[in-house]
PDB file of N, CA and C in Angstrom:
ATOM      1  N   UNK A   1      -6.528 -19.450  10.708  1.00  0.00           N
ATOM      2  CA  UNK A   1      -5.478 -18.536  11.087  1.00  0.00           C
ATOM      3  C   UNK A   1      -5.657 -17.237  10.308  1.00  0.00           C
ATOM      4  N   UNK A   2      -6.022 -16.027  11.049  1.00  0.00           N
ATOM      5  CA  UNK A   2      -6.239 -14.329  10.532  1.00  0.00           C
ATOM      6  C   UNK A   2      -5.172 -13.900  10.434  1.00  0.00           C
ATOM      7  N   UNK A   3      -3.938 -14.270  11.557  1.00  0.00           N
ATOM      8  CA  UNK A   3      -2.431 -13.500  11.012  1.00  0.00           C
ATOM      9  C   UNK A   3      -1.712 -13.923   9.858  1.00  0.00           C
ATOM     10  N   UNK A   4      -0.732 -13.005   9.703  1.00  0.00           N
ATOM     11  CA  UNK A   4       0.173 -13.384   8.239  1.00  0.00           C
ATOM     12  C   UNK A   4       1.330 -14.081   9.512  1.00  0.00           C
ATOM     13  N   UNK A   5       1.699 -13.567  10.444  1.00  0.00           N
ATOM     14  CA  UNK A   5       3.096 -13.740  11.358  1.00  0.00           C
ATOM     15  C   UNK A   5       2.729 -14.266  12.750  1.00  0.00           C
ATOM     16  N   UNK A   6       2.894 -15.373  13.391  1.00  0.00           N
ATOM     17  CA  UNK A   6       2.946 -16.011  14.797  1.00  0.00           C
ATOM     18  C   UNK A   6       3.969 -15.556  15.351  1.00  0.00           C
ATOM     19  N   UNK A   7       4.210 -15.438  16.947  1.00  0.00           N
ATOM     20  CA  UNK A   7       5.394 -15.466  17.393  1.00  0.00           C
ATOM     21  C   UNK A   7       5.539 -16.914  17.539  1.00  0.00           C
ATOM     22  N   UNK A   8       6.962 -16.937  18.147  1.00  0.00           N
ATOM     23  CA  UNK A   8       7.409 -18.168  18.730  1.00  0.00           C
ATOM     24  C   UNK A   8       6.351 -18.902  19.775  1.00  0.00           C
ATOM     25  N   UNK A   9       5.724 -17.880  20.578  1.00  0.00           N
ATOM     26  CA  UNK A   9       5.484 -18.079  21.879  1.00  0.00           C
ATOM     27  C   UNK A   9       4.271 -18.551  21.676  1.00  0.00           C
ATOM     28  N   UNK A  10       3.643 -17.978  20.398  1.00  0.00           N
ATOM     29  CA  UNK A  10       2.224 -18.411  20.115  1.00  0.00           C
ATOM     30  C   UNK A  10       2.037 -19.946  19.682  1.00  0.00           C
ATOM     31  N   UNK A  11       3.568 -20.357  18.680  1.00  0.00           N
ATOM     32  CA  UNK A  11       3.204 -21.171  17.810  1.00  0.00           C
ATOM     33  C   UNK A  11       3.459 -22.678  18.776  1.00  0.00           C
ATOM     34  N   UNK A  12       4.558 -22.361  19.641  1.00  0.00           N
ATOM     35  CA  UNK A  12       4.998 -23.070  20.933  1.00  0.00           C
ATOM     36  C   UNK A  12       3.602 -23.838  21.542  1.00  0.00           C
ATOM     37  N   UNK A  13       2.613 -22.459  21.818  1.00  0.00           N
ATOM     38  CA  UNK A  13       1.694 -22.948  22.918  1.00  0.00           C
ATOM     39  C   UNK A  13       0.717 -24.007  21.594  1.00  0.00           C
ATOM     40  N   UNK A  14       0.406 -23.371  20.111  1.00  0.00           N
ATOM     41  CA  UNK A  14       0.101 -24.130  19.333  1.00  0.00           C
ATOM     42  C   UNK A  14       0.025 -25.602  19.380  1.00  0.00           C
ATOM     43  N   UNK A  15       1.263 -25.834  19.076  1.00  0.00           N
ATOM     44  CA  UNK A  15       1.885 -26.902  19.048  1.00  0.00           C
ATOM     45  C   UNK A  15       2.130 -27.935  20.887  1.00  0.00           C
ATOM     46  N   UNK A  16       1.952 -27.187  21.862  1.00  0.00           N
ATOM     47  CA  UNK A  16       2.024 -27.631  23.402  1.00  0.00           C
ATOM     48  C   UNK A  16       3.633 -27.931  23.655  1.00  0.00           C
ATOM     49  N   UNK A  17       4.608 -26.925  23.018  1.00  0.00           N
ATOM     50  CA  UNK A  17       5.813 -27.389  22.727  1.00  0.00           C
ATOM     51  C   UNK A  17       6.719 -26.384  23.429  1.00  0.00           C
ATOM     52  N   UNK A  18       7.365 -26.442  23.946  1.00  0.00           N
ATOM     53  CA  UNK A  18       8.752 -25.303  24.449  1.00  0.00           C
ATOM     54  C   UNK A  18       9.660 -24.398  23.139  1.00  0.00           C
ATOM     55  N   UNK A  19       9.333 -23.350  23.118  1.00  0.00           N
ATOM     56  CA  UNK A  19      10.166 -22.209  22.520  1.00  0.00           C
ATOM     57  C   UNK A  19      11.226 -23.245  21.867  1.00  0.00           C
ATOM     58  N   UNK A  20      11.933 -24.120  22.969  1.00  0.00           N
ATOM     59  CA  UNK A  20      13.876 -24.216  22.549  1.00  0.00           C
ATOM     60  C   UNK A  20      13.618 -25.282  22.056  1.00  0.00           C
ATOM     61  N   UNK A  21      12.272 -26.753  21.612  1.00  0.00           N
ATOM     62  CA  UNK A  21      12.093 -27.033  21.066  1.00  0.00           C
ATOM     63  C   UNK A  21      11.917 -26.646  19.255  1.00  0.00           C
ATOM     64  N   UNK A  22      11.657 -25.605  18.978  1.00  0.00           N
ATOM     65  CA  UNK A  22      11.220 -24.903  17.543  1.00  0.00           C
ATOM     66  C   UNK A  22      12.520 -23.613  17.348  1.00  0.00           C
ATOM     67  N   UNK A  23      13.423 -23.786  17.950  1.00  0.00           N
ATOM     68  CA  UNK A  23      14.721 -22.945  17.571  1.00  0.00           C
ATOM     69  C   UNK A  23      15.203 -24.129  17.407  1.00  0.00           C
ATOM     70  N   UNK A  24      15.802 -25.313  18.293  1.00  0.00           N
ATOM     71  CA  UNK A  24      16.048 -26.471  18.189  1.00  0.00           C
ATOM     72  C   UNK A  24      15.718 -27.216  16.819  1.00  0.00           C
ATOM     73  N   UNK A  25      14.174 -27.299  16.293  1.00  0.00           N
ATOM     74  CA  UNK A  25      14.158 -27.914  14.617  1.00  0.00           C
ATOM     75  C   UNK A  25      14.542 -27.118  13.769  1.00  0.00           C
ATOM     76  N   UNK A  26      14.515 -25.632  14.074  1.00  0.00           N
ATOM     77  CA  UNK A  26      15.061 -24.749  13.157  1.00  0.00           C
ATOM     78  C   UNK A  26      16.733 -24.936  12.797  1.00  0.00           C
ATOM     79  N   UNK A  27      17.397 -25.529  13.914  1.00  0.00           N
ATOM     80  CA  UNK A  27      18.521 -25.665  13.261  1.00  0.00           C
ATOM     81  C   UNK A  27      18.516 -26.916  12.042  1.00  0.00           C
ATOM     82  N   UNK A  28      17.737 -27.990  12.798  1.00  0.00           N
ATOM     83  CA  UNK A  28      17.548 -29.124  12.184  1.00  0.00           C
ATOM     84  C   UNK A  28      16.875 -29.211  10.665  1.00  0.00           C
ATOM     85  N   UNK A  29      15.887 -28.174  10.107  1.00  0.00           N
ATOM     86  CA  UNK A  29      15.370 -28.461   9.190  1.00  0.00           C
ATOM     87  C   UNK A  29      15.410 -27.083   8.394  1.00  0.00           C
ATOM     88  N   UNK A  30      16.246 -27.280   7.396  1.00  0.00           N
ATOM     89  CA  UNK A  30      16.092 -26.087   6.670  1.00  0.00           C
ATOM     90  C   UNK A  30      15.413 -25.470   5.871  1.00  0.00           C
ATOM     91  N   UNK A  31      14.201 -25.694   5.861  1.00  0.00           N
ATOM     92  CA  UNK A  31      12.780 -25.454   5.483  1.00  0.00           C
ATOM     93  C   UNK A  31      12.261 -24.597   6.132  1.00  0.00           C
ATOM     94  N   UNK A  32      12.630 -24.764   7.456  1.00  0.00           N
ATOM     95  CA  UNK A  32      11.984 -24.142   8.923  1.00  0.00           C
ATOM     96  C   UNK A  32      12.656 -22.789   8.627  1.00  0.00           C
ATOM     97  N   UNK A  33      12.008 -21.277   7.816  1.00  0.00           N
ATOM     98  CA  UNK A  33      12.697 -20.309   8.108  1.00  0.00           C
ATOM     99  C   UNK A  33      12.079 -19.394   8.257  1.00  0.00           C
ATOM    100  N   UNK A  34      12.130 -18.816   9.950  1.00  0.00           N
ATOM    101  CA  UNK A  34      10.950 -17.711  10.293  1.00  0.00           C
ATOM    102  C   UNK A  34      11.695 -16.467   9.852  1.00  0.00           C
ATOM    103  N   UNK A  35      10.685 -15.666   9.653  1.00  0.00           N
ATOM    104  CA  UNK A  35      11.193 -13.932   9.823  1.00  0.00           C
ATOM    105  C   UNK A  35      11.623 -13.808  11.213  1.00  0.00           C
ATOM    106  N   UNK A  36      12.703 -12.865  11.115  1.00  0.00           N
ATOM    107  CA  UNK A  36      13.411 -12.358  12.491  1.00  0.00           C
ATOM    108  C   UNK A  36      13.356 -11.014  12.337  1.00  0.00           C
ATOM    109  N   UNK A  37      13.284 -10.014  13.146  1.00  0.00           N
ATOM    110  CA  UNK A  37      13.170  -8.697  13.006  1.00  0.00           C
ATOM    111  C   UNK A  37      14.542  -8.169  13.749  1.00  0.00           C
ATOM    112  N   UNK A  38      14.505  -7.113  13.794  1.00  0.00           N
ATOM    113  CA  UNK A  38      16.144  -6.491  14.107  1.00  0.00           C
ATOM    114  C   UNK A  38      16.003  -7.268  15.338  1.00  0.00           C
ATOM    115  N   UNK A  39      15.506  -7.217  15.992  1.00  0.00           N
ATOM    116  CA  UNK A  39      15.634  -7.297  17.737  1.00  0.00           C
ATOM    117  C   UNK A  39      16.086  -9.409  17.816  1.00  0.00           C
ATOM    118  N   UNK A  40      15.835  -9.919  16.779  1.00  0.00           N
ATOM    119  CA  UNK A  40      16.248 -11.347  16.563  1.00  0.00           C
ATOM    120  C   UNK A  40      14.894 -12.199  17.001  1.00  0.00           C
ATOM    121  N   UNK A  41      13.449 -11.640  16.984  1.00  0.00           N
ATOM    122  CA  UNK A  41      12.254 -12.379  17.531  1.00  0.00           C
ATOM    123  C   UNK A  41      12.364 -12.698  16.187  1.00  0.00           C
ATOM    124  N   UNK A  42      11.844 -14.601  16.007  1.00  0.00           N
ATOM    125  CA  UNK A  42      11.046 -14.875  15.090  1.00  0.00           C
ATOM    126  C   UNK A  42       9.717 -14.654  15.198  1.00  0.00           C
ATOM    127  N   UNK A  43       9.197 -15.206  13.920  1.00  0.00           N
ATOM    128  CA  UNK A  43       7.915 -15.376  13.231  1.00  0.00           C
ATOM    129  C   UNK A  43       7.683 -16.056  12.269  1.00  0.00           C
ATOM    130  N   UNK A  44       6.686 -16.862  12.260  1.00  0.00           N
ATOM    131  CA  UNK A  44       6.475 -17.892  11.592  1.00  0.00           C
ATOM    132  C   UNK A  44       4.965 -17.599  10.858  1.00  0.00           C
ATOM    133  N   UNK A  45       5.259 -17.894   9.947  1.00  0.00           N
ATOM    134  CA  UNK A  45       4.258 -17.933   8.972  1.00  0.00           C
ATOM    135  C   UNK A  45       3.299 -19.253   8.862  1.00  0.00           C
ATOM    136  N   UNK A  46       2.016 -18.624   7.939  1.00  0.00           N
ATOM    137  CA  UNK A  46       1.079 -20.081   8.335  1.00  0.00           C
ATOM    138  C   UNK A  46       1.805 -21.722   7.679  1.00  0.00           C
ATOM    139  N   UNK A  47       2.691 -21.348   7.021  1.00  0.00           N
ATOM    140  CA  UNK A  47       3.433 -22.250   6.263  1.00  0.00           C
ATOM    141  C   UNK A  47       4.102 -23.014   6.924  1.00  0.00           C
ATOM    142  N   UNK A  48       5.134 -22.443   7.474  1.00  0.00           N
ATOM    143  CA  UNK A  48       6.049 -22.765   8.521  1.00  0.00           C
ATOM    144  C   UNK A  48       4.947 -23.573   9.437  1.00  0.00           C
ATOM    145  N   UNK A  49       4.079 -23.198   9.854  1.00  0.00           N
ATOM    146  CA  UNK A  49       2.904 -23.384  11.134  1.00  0.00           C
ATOM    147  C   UNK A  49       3.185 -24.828  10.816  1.00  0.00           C
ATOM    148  N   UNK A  50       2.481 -25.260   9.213  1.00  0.00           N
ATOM    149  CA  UNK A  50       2.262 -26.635   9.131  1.00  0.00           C
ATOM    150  C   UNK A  50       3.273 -27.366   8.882  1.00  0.00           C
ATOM    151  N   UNK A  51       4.485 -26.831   8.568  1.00  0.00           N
ATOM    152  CA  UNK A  51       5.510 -27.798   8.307  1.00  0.00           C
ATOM    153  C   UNK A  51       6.038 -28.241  10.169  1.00  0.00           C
ATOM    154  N   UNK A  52       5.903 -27.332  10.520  1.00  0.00           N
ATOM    155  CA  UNK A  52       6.435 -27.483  12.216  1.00  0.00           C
ATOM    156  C   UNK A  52       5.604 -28.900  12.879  1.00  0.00           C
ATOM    157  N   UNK A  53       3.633 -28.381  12.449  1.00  0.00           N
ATOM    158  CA  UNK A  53       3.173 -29.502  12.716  1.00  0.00           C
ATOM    159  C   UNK A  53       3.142 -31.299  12.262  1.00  0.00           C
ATOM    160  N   UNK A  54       3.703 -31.173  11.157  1.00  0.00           N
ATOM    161  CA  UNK A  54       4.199 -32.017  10.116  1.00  0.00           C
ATOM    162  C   UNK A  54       5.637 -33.036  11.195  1.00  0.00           C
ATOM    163  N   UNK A  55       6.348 -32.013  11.460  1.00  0.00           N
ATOM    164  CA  UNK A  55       7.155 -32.584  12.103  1.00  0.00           C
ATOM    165  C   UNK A  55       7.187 -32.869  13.246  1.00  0.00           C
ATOM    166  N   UNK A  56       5.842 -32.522  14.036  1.00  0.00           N
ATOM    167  CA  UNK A  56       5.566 -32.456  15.405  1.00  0.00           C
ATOM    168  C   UNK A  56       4.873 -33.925  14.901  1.00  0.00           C
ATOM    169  N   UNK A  57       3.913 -34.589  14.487  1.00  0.00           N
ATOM    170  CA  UNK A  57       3.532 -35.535  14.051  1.00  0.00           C
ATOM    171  C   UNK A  57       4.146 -36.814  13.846  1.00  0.00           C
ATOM    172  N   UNK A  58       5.538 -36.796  13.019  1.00  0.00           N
ATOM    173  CA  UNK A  58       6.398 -37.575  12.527  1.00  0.00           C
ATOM    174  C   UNK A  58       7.309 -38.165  13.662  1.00  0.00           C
ATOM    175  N   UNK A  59       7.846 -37.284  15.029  1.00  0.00           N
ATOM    176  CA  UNK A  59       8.454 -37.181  15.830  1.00  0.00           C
ATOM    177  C   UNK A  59       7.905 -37.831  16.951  1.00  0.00           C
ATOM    178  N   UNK A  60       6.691 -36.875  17.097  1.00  0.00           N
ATOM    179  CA  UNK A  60       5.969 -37.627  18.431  1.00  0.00           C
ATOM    180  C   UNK A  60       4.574 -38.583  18.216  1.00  0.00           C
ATOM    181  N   UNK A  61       4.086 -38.409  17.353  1.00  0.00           N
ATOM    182  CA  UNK A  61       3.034 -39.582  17.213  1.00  0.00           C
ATOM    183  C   UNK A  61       3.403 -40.522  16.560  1.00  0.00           C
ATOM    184  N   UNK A  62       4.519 -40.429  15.236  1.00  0.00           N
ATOM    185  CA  UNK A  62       4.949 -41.805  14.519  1.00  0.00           C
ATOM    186  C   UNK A  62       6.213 -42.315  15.210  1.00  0.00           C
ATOM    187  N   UNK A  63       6.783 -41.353  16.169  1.00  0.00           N
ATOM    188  CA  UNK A  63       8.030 -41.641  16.611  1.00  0.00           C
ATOM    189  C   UNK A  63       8.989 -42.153  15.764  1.00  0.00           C
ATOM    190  N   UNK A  64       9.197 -41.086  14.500  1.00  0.00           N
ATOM    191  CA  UNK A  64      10.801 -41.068  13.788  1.00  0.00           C
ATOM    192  C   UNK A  64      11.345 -40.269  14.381  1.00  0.00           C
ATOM    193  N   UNK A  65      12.938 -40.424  14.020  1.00  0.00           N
ATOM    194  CA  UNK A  65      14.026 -39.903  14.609  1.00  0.00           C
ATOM    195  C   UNK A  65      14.144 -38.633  13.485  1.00  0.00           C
ATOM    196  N   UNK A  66      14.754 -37.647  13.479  1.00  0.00           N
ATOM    197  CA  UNK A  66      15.175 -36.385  13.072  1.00  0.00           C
ATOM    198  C   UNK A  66      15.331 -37.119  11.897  1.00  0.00           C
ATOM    199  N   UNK A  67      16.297 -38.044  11.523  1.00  0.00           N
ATOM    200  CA  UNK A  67      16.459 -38.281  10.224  1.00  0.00           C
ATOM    201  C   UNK A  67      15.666 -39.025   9.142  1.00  0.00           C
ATOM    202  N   UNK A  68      14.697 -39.768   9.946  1.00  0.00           N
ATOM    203  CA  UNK A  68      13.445 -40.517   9.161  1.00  0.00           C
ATOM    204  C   UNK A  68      12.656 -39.425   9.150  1.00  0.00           C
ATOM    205  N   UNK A  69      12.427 -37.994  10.166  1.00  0.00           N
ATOM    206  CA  UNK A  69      11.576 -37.135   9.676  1.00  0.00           C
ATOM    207  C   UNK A  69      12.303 -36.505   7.843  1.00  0.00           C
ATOM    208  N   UNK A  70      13.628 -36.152   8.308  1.00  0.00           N
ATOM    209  CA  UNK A  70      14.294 -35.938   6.857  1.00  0.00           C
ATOM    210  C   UNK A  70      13.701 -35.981   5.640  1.00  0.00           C
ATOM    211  N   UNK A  71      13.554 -37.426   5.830  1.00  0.00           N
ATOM    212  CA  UNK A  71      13.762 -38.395   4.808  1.00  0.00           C
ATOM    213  C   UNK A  71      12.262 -38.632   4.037  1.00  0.00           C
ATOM    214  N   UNK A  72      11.035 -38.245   5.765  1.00  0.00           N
ATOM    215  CA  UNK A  72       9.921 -38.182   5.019  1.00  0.00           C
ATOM    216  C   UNK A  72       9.579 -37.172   4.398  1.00  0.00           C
ATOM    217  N   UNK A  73      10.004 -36.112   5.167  1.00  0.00           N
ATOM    218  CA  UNK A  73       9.811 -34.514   4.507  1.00  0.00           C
ATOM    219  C   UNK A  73      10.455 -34.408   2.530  1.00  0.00           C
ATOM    220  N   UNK A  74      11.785 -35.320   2.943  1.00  0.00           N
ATOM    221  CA  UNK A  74      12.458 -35.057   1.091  1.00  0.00           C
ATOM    222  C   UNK A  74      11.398 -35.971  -0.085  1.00  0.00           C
ATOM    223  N   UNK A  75      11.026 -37.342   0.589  1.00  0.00           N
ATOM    224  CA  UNK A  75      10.183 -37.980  -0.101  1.00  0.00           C
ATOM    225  C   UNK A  75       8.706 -37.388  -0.464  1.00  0.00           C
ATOM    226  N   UNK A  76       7.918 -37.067   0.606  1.00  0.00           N
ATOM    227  CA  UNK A  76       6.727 -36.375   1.138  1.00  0.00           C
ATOM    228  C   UNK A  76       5.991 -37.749   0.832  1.00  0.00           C
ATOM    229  N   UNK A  77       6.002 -38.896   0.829  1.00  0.00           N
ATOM    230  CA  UNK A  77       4.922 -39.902   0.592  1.00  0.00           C
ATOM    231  C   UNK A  77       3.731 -40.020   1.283  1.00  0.00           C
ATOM    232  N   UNK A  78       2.553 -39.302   0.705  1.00  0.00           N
ATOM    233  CA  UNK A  78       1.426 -39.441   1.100  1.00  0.00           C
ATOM    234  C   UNK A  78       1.215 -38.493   2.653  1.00  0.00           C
ATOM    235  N   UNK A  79       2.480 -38.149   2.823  1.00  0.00           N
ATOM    236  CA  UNK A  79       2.097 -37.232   4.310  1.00  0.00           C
ATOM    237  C   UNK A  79       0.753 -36.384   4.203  1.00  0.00           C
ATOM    238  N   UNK A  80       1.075 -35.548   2.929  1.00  0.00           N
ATOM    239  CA  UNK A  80      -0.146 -34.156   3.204  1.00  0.00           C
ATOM    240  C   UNK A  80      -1.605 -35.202   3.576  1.00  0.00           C
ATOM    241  N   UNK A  81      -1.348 -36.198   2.808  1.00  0.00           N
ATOM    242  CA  UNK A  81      -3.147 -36.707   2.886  1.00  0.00           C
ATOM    243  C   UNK A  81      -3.629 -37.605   4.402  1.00  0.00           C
ATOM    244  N   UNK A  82      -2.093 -37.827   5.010  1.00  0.00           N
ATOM    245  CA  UNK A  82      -2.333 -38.451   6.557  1.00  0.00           C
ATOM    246  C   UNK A  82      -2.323 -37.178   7.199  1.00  0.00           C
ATOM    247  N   UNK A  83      -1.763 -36.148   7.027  1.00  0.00           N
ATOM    248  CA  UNK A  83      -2.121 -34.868   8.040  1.00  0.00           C
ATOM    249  C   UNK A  83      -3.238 -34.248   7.792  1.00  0.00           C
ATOM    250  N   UNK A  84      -3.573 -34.348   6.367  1.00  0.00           N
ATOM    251  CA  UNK A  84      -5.158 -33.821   6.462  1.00  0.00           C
ATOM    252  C   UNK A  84      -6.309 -34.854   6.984  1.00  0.00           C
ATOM    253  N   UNK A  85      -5.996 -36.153   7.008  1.00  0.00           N
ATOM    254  CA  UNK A  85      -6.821 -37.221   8.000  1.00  0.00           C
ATOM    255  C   UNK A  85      -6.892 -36.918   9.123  1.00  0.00           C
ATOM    256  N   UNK A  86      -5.761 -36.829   9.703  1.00  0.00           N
ATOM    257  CA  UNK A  86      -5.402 -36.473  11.093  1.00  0.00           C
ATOM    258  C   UNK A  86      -6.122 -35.170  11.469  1.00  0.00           C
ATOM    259  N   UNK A  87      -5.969 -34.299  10.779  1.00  0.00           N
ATOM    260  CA  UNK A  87      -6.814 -32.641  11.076  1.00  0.00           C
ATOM    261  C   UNK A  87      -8.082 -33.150  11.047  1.00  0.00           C
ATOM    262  N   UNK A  88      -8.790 -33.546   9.918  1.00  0.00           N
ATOM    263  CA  UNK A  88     -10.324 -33.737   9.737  1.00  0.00           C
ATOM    264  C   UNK A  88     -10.651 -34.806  10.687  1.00  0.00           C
ATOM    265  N   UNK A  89     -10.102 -35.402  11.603  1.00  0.00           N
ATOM    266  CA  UNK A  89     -10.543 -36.624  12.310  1.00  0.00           C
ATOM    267  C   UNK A  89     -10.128 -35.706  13.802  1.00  0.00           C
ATOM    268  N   UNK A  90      -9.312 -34.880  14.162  1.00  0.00           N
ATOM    269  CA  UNK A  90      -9.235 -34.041  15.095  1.00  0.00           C
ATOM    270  C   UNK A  90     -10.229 -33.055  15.114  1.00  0.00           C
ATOM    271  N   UNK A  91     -10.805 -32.222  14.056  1.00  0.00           N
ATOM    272  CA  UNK A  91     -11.575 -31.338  14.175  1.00  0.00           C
ATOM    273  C   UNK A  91     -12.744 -31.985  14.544  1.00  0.00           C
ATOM    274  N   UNK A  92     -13.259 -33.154  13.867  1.00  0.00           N
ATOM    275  CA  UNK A  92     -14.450 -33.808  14.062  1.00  0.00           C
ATOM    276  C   UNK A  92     -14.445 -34.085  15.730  1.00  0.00           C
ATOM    277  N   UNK A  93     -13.754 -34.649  16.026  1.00  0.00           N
ATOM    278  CA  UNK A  93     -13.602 -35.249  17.433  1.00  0.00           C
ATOM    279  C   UNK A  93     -13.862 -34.150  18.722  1.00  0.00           C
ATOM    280  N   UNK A  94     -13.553 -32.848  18.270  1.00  0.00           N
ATOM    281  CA  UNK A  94     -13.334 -31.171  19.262  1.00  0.00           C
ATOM    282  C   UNK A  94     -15.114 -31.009  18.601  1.00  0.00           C
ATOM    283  N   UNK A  95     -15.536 -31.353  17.823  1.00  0.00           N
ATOM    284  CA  UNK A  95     -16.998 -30.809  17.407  1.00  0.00           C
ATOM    285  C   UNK A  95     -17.672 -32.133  17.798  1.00  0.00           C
ATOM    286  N   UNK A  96     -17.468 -33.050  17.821  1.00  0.00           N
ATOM    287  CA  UNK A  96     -18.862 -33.974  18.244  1.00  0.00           C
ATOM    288  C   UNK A  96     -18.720 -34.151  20.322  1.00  0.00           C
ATOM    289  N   UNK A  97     -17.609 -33.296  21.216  1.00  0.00           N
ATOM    290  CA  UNK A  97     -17.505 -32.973  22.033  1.00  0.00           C
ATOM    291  C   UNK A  97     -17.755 -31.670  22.318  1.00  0.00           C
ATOM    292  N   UNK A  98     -18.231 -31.163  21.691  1.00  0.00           N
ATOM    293  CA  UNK A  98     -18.639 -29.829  21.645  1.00  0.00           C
ATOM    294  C   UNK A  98     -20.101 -30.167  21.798  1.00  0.00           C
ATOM    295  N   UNK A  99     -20.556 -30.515  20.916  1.00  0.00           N
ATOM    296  CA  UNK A  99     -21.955 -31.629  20.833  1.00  0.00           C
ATOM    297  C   UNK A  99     -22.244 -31.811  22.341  1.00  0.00           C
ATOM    298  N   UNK A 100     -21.338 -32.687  22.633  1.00  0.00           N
ATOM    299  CA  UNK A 100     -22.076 -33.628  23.293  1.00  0.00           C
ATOM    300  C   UNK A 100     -22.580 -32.771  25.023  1.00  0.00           C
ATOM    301  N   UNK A 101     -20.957 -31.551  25.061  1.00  0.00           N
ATOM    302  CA  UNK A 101     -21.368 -30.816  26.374  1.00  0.00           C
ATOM    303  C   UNK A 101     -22.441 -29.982  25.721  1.00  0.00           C
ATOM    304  N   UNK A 102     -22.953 -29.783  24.959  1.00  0.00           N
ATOM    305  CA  UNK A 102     -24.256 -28.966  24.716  1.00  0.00           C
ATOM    306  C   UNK A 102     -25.535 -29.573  25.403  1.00  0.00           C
ATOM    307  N   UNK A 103     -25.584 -30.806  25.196  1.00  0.00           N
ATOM    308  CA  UNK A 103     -26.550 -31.827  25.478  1.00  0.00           C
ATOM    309  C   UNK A 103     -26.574 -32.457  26.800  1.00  0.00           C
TER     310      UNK A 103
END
Protein backbone atom coordinates (compact mmCIF):
# COMPACT_ATOMS: atom_id res chain seq x y z
CA UNK A 1 0.00 0.00 0.00
CA UNK A 2 1.70 3.64 -1.55
CA UNK A 3 -1.22 5.76 0.00
CA UNK A 4 -1.24 7.27 3.50
CA UNK A 5 -5.50 7.56 3.03
CA UNK A 6 -8.09 4.90 1.24
CA UNK A 7 -11.49 5.92 0.56
CA UNK A 8 -14.34 4.01 1.72
CA UNK A 9 -15.02 2.88 -1.73
CA UNK A 10 -11.55 1.63 -2.20
CA UNK A 11 -11.24 -0.18 1.05
CA UNK A 12 -14.97 -1.71 0.48
CA UNK A 13 -13.87 -3.15 -2.93
CA UNK A 14 -10.56 -4.28 -0.80
CA UNK A 15 -12.18 -6.10 1.44
CA UNK A 16 -15.30 -7.38 -1.40
CA UNK A 17 -17.56 -5.63 1.19
CA UNK A 18 -20.44 -2.88 0.88
CA UNK A 19 -19.60 0.77 2.00
CA UNK A 20 -22.69 0.32 4.84
CA UNK A 21 -20.94 -2.69 5.91
CA UNK A 22 -17.57 -0.54 7.22
CA UNK A 23 -19.76 2.56 8.52
CA UNK A 24 -21.79 -0.25 10.10
CA UNK A 25 -18.32 -1.74 12.14
CA UNK A 26 -17.41 1.72 12.60
CA UNK A 27 -20.16 2.17 14.85
CA UNK A 28 -19.38 -1.20 16.32
CA UNK A 29 -15.69 -0.95 17.02
CA UNK A 30 -14.10 1.88 18.42
CA UNK A 31 -10.80 1.39 17.15
CA UNK A 32 -12.26 1.77 13.70
CA UNK A 33 -11.52 5.66 13.33
CA UNK A 34 -11.22 7.05 9.78
CA UNK A 35 -10.38 10.66 8.91
CA UNK A 36 -13.46 12.53 7.67
CA UNK A 37 -12.95 15.70 5.83
CA UNK A 38 -15.42 18.67 5.95
CA UNK A 39 -17.61 17.19 3.29
CA UNK A 40 -18.03 13.89 5.96
CA UNK A 41 -15.97 11.30 3.32
CA UNK A 42 -13.94 8.94 5.30
CA UNK A 43 -10.53 7.59 5.04
CA UNK A 44 -8.87 5.00 6.31
CA UNK A 45 -5.54 4.53 6.96
CA UNK A 46 -3.21 1.47 6.36
CA UNK A 47 -3.95 0.69 10.02
CA UNK A 48 -7.44 0.86 10.07
CA UNK A 49 -7.01 -1.29 6.56
CA UNK A 50 -5.82 -4.20 8.82
CA UNK A 51 -7.84 -3.91 11.72
CA UNK A 52 -11.05 -3.88 9.28
CA UNK A 53 -9.39 -7.02 7.76
CA UNK A 54 -8.88 -8.54 11.16
CA UNK A 55 -12.45 -8.25 11.62
CA UNK A 56 -13.46 -9.24 8.23
CA UNK A 57 -11.67 -12.61 9.16
CA UNK A 58 -13.11 -13.16 12.67
CA UNK A 59 -16.72 -12.54 11.29
CA UNK A 60 -16.73 -14.27 8.11
CA UNK A 61 -14.16 -16.98 8.01
CA UNK A 62 -14.17 -17.88 11.89
CA UNK A 63 -17.76 -16.89 12.08
CA UNK A 64 -17.79 -14.89 15.55
CA UNK A 65 -20.45 -12.74 16.39
CA UNK A 66 -19.61 -8.86 16.91
CA UNK A 67 -19.00 -9.68 20.42
CA UNK A 68 -16.53 -12.69 20.26
CA UNK A 69 -14.89 -10.38 17.59
CA UNK A 70 -14.76 -7.83 20.79
CA UNK A 71 -13.48 -9.97 22.87
CA UNK A 72 -10.79 -11.25 20.42
CA UNK A 73 -9.69 -7.86 19.41
CA UNK A 74 -9.44 -6.84 23.64
CA UNK A 75 -7.55 -10.18 24.25
CA UNK A 76 -5.57 -10.20 20.76
CA UNK A 77 -4.56 -14.02 21.39
CA UNK A 78 -2.27 -14.99 18.83
CA UNK A 79 -4.48 -13.21 16.07
CA UNK A 80 -1.55 -11.07 14.48
CA UNK A 81 0.36 -14.48 13.89
CA UNK A 82 -2.99 -16.33 12.31
CA UNK A 83 -3.46 -13.20 10.05
CA UNK A 84 -0.01 -13.14 9.08
CA UNK A 85 -0.46 -17.11 8.21
CA UNK A 86 -3.41 -16.37 6.50
CA UNK A 87 -1.66 -13.39 4.31
CA UNK A 88 1.57 -15.51 3.66
CA UNK A 89 -0.52 -18.62 2.69
CA UNK A 90 -2.83 -16.20 0.48
CA UNK A 91 -0.02 -14.46 -1.18
CA UNK A 92 1.67 -17.79 -1.87
CA UNK A 93 -1.45 -19.30 -3.33
CA UNK A 94 -2.09 -15.75 -5.98
CA UNK A 95 1.86 -16.51 -6.87
CA UNK A 96 2.06 -20.23 -7.42
CA UNK A 97 -1.25 -19.39 -9.77
CA UNK A 98 0.42 -16.88 -11.27
CA UNK A 99 3.02 -19.65 -11.95
CA UNK A 100 1.11 -21.90 -13.10
CA UNK A 101 -0.93 -19.53 -15.96
CA UNK A 102 2.61 -18.67 -17.08
CA UNK A 103 3.23 -22.26 -17.93
Amino acid sequence: MDKLYFSIGEVARMLDVNPSLLRFWETEFPQIKPYKNKKGSRFYTAEDIELLKRIYHLTRDCGYTLEGVREQLRTNTKLDEKMQLVKTLTETKEFLRALKDML
